[in-house]
Protein backbone atom coordinates (compact mmCIF):
# COMPACT_ATOMS: atom_id res chain seq x y z
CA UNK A 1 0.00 0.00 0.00
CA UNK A 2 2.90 2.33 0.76
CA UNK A 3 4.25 1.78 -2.63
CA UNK A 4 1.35 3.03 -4.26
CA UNK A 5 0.62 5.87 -2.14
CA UNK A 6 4.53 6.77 -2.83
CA UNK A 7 3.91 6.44 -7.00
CA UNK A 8 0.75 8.09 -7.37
CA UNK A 9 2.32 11.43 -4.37
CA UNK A 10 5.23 11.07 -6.86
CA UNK A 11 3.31 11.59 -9.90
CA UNK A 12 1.22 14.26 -8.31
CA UNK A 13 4.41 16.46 -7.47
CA UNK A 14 6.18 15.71 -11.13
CA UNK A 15 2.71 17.06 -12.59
CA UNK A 16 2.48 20.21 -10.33
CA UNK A 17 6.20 21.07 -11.10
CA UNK A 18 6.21 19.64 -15.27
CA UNK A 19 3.37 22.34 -15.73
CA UNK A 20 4.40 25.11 -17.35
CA UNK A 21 1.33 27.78 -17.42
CA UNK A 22 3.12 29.44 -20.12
CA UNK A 23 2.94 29.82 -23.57
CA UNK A 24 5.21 28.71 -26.01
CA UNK A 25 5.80 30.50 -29.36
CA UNK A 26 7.16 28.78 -32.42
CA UNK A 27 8.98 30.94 -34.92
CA UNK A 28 10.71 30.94 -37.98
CA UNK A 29 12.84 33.42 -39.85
CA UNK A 30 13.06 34.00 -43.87
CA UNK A 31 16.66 34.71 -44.55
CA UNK A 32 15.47 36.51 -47.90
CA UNK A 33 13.57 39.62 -46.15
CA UNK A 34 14.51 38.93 -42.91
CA UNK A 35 10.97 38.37 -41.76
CA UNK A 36 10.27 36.53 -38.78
CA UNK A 37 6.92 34.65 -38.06
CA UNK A 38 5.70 33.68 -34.40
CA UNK A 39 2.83 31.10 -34.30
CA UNK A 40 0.78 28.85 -31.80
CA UNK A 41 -1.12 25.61 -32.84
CA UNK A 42 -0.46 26.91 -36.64
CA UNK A 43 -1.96 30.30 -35.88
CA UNK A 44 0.40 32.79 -36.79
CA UNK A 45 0.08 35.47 -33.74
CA UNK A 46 2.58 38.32 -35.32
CA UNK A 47 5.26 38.81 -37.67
CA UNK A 48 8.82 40.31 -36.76
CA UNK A 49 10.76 42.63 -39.15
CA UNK A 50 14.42 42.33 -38.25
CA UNK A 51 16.16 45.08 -40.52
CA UNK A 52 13.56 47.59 -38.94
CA UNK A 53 13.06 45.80 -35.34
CA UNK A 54 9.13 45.77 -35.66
CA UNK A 55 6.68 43.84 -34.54
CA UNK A 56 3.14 43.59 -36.09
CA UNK A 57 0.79 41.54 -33.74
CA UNK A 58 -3.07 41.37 -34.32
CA UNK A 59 -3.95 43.35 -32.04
CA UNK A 60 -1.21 45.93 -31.07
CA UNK A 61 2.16 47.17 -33.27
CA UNK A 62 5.62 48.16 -31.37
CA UNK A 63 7.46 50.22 -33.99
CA UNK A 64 9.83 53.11 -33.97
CA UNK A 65 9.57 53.56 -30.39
CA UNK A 66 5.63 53.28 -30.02
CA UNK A 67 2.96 51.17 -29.06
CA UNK A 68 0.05 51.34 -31.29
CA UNK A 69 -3.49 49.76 -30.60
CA UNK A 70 -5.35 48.60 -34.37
CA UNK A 71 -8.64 50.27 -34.04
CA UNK A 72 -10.73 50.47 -37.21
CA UNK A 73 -8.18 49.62 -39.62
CA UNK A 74 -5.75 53.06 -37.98
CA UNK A 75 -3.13 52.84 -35.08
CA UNK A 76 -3.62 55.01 -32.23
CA UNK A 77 -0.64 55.51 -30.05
CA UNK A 78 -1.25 53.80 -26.76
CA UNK A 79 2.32 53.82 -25.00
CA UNK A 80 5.90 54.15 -25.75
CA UNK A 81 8.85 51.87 -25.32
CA UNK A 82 13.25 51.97 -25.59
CA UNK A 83 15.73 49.64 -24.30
CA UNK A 84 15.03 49.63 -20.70
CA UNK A 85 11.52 50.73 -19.75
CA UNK A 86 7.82 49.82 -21.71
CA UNK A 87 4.88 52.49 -20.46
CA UNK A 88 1.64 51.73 -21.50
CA UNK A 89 -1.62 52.16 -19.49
CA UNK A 90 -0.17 54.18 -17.19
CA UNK A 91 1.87 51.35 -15.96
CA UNK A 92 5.86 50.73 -16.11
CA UNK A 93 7.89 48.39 -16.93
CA UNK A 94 11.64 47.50 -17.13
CA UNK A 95 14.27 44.93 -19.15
CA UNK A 96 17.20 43.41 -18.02
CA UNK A 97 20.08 43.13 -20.83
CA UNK A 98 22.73 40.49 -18.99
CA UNK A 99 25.67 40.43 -21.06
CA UNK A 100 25.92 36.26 -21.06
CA UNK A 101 22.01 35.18 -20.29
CA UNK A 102 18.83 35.54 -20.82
CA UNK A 103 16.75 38.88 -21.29
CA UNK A 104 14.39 39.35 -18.18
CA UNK A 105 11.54 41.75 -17.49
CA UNK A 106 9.50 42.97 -14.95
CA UNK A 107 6.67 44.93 -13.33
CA UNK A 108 8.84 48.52 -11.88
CA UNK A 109 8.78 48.06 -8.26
CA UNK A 110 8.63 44.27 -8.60
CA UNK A 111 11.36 42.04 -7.31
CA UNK A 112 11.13 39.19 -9.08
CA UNK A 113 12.60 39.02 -13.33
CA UNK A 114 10.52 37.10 -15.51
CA UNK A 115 13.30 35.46 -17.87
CA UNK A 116 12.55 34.86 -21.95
CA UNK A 117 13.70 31.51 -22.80
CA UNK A 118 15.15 30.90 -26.57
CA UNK A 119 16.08 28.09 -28.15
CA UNK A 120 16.29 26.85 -32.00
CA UNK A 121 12.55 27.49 -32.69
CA UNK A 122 10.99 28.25 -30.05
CA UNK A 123 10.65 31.80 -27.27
CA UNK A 124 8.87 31.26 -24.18
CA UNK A 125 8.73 32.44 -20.60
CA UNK A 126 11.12 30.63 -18.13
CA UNK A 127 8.70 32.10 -15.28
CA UNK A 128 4.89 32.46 -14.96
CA UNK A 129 3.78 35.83 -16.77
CA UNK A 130 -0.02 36.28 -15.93
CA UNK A 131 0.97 39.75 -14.31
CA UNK A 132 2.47 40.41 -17.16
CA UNK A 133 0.53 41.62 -20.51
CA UNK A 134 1.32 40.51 -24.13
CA UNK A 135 2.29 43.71 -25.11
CA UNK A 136 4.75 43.82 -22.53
CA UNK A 137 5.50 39.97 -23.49
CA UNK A 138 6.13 41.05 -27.03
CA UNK A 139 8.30 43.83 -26.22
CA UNK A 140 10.75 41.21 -24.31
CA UNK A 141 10.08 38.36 -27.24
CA UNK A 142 11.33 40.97 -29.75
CA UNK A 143 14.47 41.82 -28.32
CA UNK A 144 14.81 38.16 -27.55
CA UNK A 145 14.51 37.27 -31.01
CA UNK A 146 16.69 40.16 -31.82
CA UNK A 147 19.63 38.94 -30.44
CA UNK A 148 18.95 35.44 -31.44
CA UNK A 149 18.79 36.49 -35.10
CA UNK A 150 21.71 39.02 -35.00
CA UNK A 151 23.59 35.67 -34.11
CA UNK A 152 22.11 33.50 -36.73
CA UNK A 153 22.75 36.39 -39.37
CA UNK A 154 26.58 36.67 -38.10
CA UNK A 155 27.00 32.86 -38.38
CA UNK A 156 26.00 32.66 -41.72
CA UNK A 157 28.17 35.99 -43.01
CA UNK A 158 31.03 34.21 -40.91
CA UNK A 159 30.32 30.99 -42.89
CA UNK A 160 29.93 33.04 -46.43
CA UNK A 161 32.72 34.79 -45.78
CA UNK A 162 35.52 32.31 -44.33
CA UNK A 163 34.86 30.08 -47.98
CA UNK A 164 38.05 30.35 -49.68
CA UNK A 165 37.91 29.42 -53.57
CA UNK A 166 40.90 29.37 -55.15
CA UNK A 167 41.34 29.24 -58.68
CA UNK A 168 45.04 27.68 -60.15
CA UNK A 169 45.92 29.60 -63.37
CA UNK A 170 49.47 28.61 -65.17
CA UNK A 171 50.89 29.68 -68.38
CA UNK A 172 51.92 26.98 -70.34
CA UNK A 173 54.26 27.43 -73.17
């Protein structure tokens, strides 16, 4: 009896801790126009413009420094973001750019960094973000991704650039 109540208190704890509340976004980037997609379930959420660091999502665009809300086909300015701080609503937030690590945001005044987690195909949150709102989400996904692809892009100019073709040309008389 002891064994089972041990399996099924050891399965209960591995389910609590396994679940991650988060959401996990698939992406993939078009070397050719330097478009990046982000989807869920095949549902593409928003497209990311690397040359020009925007982000068009549904239902809000971060570009040049602003947060727009769609509204009958126009943006209306709703916020404004840089490197360190996203305002919107009235409310503040902050980024964390570690040198070596991952990008981390949070609520100003909070104590706790909510780390962005990237890995070949995938950006998700290492922490539970349901303070947090997808704007603000976004804002860290895109810088995320920005590093990520400023990488990918100097790996393959590294690998273009390191071919060495050599041609032999003798005179023969």
């Amino acid at each position: 009896m002891k064994k089972y109540l041990l399996t099924i208190g050891l399965l209960a704890v591995t389910n609590i801790f396994a679940q991650n509340k988060n959401t996990v976004y698939n992406y993939d980037y078009n070397y050719a126009n330097k478009m990046s997609r982000l989807w869920i379930d095949f549902d593409i959420i928003a497209e990311y413009d690397f040359l020009e660091h925007k982000l068009f999502h549904k239902d809000f665009t971060l570009k040049d420094g602003y947060i727009f809300k769609n509204m009958n086909d126009s943006l209306v300015e709703i916020g404004f973001y840089n490197t360190e701080q996203f305002v919107a609503n009235r409310e503040v937030y902050e980024m964390k750019y570690p040198s070596v690590g991952r990008i981390a945001i949070r609520k100003k005044g909070d104590k706790k960094w909510i780390r962005v987690n990237t890995k070949r195909t995938t950006v998700s949150f290492i922490e539970s973000t349901d303070k947090i709102p997808e704007m603000v989400q976004f804002w860290a996904i895109t810088t995320a991704l920005q590093r990520e692809l400023f990488y990918r892009e100097k790996q393959l100019y590294e690998r273009a650039t390191s071919t060495n073709i050599t041609v032999k040309t003798e005179t023969s008389l």
